[in-house]
C-alpha atoms as a PDB file:
ATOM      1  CA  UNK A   1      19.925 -99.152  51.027  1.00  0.00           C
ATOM      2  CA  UNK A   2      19.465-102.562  50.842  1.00  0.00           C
ATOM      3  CA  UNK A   3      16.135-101.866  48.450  1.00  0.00           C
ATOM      4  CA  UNK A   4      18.043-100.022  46.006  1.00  0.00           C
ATOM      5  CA  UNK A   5      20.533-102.451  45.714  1.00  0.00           C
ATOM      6  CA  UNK A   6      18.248-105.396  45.095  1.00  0.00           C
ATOM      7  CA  UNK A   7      16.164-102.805  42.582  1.00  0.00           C
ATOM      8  CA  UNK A   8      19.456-102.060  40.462  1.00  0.00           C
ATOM      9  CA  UNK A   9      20.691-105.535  40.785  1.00  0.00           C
ATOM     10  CA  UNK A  10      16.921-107.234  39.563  1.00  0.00           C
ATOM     11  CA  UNK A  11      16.947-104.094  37.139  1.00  0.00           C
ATOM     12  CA  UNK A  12      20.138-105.523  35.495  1.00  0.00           C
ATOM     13  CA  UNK A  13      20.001-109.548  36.241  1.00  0.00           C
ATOM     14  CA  UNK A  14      20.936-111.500  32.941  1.00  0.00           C
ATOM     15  CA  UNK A  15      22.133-108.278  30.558  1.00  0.00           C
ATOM     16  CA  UNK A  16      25.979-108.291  29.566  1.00  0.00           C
ATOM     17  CA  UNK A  17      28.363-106.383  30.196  1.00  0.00           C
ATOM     18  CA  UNK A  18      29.212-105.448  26.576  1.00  0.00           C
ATOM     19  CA  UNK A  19      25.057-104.327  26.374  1.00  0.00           C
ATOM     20  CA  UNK A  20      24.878-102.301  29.662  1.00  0.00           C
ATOM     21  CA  UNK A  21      27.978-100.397  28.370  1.00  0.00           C
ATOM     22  CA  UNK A  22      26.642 -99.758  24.858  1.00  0.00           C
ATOM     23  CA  UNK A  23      23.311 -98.145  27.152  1.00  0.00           C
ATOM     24  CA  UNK A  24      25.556 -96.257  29.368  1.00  0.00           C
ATOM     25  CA  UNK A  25      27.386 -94.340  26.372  1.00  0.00           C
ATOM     26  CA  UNK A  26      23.997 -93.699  23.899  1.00  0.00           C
ATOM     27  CA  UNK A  27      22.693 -91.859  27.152  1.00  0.00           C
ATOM     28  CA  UNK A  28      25.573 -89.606  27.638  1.00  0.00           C
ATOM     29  CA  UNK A  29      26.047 -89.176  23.992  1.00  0.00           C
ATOM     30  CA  UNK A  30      22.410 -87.724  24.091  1.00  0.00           C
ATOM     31  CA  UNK A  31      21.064 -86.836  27.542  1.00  0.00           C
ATOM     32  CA  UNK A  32      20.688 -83.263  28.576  1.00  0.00           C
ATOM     33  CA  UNK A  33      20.581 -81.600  31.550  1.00  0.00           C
ATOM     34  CA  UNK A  34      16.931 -80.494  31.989  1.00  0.00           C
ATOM     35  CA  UNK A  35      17.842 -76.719  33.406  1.00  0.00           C
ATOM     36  CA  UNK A  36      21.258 -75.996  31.639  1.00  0.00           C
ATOM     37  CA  UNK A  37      20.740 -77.937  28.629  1.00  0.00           C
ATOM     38  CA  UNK A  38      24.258 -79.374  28.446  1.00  0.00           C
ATOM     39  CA  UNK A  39      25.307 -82.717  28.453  1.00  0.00           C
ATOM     40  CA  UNK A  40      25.782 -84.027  31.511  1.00  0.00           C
ATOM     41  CA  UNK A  41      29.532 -85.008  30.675  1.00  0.00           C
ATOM     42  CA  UNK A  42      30.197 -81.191  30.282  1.00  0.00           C
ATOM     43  CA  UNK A  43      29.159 -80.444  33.957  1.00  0.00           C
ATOM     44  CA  UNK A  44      31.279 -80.476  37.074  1.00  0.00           C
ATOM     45  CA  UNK A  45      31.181 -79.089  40.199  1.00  0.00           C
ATOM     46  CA  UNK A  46      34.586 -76.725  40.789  1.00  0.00           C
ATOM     47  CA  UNK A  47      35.419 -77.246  44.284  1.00  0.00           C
ATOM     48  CA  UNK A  48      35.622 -81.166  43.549  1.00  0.00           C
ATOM     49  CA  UNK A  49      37.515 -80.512  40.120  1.00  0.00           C
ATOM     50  CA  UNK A  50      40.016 -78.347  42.419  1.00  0.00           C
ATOM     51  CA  UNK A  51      40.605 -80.985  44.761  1.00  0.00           C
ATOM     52  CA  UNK A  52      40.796 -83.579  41.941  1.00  0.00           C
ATOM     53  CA  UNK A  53      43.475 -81.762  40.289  1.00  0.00           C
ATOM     54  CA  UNK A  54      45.318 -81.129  43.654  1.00  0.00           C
ATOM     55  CA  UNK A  55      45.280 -85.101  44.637  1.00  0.00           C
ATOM     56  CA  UNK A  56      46.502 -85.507  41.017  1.00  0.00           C
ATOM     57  CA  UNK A  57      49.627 -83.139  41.410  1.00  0.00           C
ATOM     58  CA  UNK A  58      50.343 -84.489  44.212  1.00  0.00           C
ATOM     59  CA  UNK A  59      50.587 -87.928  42.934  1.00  0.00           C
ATOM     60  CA  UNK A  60      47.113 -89.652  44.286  1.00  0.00           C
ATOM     61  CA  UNK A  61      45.327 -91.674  42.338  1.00  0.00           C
ATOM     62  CA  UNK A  62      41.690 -90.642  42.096  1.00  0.00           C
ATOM     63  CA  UNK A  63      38.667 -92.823  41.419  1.00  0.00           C
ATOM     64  CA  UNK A  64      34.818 -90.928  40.864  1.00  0.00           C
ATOM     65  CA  UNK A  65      31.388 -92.943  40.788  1.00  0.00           C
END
């Protein structure tokens, strides 16, 4: 683990936070899932959407990364 974090982290060193979120959005406005060939930001996986919207009636707050 330590690898990847010292990959992402070098990956990213000296770009702002204002440009990293401008590359974040243009590939979910256009990326594709290669098999379905939806955007990814119409895919979920039900038994996590379930238990989000159980934790969320029942007044968690919940967090995904």
């Amino acid at each position: 683990m330590p690898e990847l974090t010292r990959g992402v982290t070098q990956k990213y060193e000296g770009i702002t936070v204002e440009v990293f979120e401008r590359a974040v959005r243009r590939f979910f406005d256009t990326a594709r899932h290669p098999v379905l060939a939806v955007p990814y930001t119409r895919l979920a996986y039900r038994p996590m959407r379930q238990l989000i919207d159980l934790l969320t009636a029942r007044e968690f707050e919940v967090y995904t990364c």
